[in-house]
C-alpha atoms as a PDB file:
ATOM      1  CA  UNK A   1     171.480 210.394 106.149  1.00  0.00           C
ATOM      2  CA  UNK A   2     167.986 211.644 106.675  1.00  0.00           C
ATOM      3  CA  UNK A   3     165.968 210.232 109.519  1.00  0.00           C
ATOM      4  CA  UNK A   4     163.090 208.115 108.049  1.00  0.00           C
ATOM      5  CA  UNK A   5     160.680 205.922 109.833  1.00  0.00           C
ATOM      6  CA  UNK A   6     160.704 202.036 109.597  1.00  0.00           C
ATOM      7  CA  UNK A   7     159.007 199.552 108.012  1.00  0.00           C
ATOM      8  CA  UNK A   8     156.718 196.719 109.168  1.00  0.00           C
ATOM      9  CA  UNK A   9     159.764 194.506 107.394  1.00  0.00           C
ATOM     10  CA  UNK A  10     162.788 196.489 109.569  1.00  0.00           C
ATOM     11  CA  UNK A  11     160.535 196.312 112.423  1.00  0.00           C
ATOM     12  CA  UNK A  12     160.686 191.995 112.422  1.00  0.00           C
ATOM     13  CA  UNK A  13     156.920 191.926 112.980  1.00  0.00           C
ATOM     14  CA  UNK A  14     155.940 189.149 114.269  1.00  0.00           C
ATOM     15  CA  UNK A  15     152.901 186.909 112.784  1.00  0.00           C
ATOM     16  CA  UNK A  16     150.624 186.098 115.174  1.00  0.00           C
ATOM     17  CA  UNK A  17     151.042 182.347 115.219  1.00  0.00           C
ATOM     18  CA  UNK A  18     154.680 183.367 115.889  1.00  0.00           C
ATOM     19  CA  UNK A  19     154.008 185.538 119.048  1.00  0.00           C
ATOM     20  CA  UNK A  20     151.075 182.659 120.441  1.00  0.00           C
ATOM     21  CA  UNK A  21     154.164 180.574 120.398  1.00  0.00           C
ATOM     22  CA  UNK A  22     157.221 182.374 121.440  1.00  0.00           C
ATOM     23  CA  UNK A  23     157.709 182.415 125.665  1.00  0.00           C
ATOM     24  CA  UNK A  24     156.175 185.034 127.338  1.00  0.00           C
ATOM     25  CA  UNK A  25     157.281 187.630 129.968  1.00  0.00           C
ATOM     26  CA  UNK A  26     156.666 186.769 133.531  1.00  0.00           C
ATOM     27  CA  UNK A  27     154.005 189.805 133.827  1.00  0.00           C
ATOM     28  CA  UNK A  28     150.139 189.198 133.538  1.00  0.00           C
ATOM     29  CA  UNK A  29     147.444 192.100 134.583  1.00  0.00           C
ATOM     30  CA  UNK A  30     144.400 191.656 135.931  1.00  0.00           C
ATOM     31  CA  UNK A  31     141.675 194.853 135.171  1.00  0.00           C
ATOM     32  CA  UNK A  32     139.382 195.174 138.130  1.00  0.00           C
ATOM     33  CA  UNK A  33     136.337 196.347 136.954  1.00  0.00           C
ATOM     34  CA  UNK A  34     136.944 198.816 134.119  1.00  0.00           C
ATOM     35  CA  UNK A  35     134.054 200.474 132.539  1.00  0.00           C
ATOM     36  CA  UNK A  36     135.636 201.842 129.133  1.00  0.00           C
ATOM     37  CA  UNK A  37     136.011 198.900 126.723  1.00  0.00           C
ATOM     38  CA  UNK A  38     138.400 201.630 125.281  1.00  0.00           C
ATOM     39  CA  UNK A  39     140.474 201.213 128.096  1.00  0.00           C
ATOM     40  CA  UNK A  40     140.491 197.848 127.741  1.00  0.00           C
ATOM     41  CA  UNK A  41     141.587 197.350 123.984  1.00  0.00           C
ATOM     42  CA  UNK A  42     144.493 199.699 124.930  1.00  0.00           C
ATOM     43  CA  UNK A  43     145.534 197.592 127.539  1.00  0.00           C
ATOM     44  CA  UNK A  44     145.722 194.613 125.368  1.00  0.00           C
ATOM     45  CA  UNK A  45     147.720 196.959 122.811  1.00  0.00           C
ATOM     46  CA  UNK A  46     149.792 197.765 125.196  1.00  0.00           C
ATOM     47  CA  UNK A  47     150.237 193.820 126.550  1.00  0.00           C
ATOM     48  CA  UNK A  48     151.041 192.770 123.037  1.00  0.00           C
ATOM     49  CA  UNK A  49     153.649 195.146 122.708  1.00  0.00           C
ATOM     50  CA  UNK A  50     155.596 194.381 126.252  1.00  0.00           C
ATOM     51  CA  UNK A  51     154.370 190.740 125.763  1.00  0.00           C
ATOM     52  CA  UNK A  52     152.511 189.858 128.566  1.00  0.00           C
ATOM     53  CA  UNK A  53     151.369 186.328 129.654  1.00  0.00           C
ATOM     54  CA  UNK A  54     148.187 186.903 130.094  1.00  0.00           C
ATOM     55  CA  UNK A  55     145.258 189.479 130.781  1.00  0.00           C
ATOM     56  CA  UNK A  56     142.168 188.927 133.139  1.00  0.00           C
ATOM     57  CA  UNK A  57     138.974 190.714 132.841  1.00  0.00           C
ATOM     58  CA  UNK A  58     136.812 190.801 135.663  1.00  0.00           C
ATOM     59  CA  UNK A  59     133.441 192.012 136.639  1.00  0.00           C
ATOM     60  CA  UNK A  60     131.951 194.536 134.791  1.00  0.00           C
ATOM     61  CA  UNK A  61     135.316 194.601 132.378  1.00  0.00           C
ATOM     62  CA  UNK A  62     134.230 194.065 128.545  1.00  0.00           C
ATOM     63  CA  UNK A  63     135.676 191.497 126.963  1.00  0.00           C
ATOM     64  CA  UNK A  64     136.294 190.074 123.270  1.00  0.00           C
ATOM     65  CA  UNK A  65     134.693 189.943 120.960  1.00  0.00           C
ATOM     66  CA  UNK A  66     133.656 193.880 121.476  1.00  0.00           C
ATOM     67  CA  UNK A  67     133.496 197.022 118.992  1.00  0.00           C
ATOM     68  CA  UNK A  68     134.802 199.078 121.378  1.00  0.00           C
ATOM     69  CA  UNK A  69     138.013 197.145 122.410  1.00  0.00           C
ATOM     70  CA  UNK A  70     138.949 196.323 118.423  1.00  0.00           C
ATOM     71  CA  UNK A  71     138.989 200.388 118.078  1.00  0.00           C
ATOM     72  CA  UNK A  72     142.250 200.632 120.148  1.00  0.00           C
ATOM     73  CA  UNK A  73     143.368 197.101 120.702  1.00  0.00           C
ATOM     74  CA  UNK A  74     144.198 196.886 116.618  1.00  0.00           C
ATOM     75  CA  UNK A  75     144.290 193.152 116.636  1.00  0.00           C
ATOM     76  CA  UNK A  76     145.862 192.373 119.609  1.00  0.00           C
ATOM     77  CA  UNK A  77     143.155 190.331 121.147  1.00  0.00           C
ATOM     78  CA  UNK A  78     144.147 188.019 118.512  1.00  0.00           C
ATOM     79  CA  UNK A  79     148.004 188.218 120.238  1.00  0.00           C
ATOM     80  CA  UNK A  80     147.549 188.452 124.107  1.00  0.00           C
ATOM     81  CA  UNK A  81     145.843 185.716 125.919  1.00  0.00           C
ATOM     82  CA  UNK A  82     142.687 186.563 128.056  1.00  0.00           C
ATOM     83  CA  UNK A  83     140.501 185.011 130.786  1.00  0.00           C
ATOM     84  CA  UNK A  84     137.312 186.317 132.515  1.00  0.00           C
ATOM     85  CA  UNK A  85     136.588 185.917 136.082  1.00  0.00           C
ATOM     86  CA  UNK A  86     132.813 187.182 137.620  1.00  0.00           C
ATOM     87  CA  UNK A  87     134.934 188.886 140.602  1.00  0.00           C
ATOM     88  CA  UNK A  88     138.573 190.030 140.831  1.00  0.00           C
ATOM     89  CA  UNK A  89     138.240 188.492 144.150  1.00  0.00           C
ATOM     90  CA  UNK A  90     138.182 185.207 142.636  1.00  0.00           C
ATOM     91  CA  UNK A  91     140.693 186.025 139.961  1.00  0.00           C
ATOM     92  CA  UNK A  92     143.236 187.206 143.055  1.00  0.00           C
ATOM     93  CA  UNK A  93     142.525 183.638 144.784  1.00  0.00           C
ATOM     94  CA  UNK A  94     143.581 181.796 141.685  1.00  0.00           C
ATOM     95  CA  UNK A  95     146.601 183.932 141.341  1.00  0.00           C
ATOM     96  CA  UNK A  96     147.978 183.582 144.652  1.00  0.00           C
ATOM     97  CA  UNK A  97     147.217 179.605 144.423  1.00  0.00           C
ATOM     98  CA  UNK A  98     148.907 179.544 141.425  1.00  0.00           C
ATOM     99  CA  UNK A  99     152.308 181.272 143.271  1.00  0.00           C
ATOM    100  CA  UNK A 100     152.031 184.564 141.439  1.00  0.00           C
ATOM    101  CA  UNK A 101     153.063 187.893 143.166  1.00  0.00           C
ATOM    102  CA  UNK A 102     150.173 190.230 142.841  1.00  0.00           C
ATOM    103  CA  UNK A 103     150.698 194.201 143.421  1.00  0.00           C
ATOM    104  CA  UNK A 104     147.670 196.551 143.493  1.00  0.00           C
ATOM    105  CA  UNK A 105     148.751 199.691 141.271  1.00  0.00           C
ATOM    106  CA  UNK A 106     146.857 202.362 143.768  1.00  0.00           C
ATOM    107  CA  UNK A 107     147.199 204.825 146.259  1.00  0.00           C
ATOM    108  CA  UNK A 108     147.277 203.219 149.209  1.00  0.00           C
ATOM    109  CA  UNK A 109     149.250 204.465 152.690  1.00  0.00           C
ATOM    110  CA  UNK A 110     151.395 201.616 152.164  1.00  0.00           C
ATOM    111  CA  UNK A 111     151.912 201.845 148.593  1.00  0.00           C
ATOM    112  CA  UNK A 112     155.908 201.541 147.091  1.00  0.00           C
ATOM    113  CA  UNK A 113     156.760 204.168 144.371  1.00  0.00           C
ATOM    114  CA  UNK A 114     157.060 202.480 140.968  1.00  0.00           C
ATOM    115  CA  UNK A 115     161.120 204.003 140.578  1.00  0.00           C
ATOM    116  CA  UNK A 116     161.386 202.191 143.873  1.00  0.00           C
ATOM    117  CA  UNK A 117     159.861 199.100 143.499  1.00  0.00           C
ATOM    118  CA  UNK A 118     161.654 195.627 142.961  1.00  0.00           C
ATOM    119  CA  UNK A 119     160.849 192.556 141.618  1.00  0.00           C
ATOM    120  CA  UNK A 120     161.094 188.832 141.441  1.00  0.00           C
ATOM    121  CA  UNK A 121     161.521 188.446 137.758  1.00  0.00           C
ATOM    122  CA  UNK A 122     162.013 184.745 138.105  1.00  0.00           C
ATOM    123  CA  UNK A 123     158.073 184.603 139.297  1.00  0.00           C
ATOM    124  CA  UNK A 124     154.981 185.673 137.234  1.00  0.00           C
ATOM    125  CA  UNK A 125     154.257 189.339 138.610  1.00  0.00           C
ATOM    126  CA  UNK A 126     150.774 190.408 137.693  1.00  0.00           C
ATOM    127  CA  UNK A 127     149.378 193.707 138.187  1.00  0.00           C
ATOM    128  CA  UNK A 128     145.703 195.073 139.254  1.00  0.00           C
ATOM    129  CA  UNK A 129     144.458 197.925 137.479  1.00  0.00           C
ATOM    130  CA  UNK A 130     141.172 199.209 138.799  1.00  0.00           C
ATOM    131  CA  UNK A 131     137.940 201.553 138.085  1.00  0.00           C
ATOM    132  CA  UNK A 132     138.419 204.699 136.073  1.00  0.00           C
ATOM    133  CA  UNK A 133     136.591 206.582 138.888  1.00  0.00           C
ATOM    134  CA  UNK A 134     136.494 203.837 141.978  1.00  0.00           C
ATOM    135  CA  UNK A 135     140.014 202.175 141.376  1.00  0.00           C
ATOM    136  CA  UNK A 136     140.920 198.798 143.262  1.00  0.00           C
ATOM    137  CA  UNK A 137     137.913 197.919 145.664  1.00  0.00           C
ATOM    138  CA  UNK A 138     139.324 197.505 149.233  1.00  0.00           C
ATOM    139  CA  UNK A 139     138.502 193.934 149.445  1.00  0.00           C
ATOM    140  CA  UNK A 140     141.094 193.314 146.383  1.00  0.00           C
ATOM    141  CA  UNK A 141     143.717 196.024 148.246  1.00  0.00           C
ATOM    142  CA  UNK A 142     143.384 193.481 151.302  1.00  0.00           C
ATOM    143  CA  UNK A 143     144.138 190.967 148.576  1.00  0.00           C
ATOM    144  CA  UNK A 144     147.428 192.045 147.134  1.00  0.00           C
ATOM    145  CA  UNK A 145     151.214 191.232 147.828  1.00  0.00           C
ATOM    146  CA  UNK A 146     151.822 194.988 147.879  1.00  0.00           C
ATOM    147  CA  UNK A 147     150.573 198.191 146.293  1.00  0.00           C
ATOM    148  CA  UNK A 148     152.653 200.005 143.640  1.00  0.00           C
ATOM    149  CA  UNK A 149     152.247 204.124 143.364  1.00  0.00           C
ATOM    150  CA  UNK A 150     153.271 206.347 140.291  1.00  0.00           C
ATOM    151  CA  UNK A 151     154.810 209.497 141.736  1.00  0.00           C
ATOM    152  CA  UNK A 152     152.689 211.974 140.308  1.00  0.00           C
ATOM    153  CA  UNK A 153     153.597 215.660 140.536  1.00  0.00           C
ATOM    154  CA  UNK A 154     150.419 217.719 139.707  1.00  0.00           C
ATOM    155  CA  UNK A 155     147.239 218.831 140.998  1.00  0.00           C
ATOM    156  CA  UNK A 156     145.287 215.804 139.879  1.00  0.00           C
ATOM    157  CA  UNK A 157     147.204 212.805 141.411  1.00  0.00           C
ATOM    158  CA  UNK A 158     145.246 210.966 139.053  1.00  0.00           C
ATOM    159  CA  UNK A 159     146.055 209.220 135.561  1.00  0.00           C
ATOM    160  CA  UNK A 160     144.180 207.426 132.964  1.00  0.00           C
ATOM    161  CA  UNK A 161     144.021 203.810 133.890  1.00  0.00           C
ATOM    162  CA  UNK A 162     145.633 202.649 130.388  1.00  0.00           C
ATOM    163  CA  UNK A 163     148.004 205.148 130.805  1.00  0.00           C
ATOM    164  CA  UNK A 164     148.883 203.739 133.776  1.00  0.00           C
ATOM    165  CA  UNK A 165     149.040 200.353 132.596  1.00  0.00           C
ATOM    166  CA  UNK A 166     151.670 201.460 130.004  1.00  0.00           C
ATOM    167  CA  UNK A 167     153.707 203.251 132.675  1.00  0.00           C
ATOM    168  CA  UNK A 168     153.887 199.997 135.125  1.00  0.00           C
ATOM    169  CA  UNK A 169     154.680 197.719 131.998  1.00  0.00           C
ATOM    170  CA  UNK A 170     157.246 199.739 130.630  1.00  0.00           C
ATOM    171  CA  UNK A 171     159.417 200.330 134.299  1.00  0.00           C
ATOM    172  CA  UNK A 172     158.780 196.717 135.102  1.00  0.00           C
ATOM    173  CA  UNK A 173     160.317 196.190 131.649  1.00  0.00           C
ATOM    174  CA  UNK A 174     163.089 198.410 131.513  1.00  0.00           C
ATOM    175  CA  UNK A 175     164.132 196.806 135.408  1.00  0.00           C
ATOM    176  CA  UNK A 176     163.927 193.472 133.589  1.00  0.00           C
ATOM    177  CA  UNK A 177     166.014 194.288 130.642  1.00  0.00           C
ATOM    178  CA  UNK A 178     168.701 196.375 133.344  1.00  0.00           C
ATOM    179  CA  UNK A 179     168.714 193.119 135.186  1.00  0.00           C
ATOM    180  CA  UNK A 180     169.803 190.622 132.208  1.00  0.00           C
ATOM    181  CA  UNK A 181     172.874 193.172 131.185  1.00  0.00           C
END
């Protein structure tokens, strides 16, 4: 049998009105400050497929409706709930009132590897993604439960910030998944 790629049928695609009403995973991500609306449409790509709760844009972070996210987000802003906040520092506040576990994903002296980082997946974890060329501003570090590193191995020590997004979602995931077996 030859190897042949699936269709939207074989892949149970969800309608939208389907996914707005299905439970979500206990993950949200806050995006401190992103400049690249680009950036930003792949994260919600990216939340739609590891359905997240909920993204929050803050600051200078685009939000919908923008040209620039619908280029890589593909219709997911339809899928993946949003909320702005003026300052991350306010979105943190109503996160940690709200008895979520927020991790910074930065390089910090305290930071946990991602492989060896463990959560609570009975509690909403939410993850802060910051500034392409800033990252997470140290009042929002000072914020966090913890900070979360990727262990990088080349001369850059530096990844795109939607790349990292998909990185965090997918371990946090796969731990998830390991745990209900």
């Amino acid at each position: 049998m030859k190897n042949e790629k699936r269709n939207s049928f074989e892949l149970l695609r969800k309608s939208v009105n389907e996914i707005k009403t299905e439970p979500k995973n206990n993950i949200s991500i806050v995006l401190d400050n992103i400049r690249s609306a680009q950036n930003v449409g792949s994260f919600f790509r990216t939340c739609d497929a590891f359905n997240v709760d909920k993204i929050y844009l803050c600051g200078i972070t685009a939000t919908p409706p923008n040209k620039e996210i619908f280029k890589t987000a593909l219709g997911s802003t339809e899928s993946v709930d949003w909320q702005y906040f003026e300052t991350t520092i306010e979105c943190i506040e109503f996160l940690k009132l709200n008895k979520f576990r927020v991790y910074g994903v930065e390089q910090t002296i305290k930071s946990i590897m991602l492989n060896n980082a463990e959560f609570d997946f009975d509690k909403i974890n939410c993850f802060v993604f910051g500034n392409e060329v800033e990252g997470i501003s140290a009042e929002v570090i000072n914020l966090v439960d913890s900070c979360i590193e990727i262990p990088q191995f080349g001369t850059k020590h530096s990844l795109n910030v939607s790349v990292s997004g998909g990185i965090v979602l997918w371990d946090f995931i796969s731990k998830m998944i390991t745990q209900k077996i």
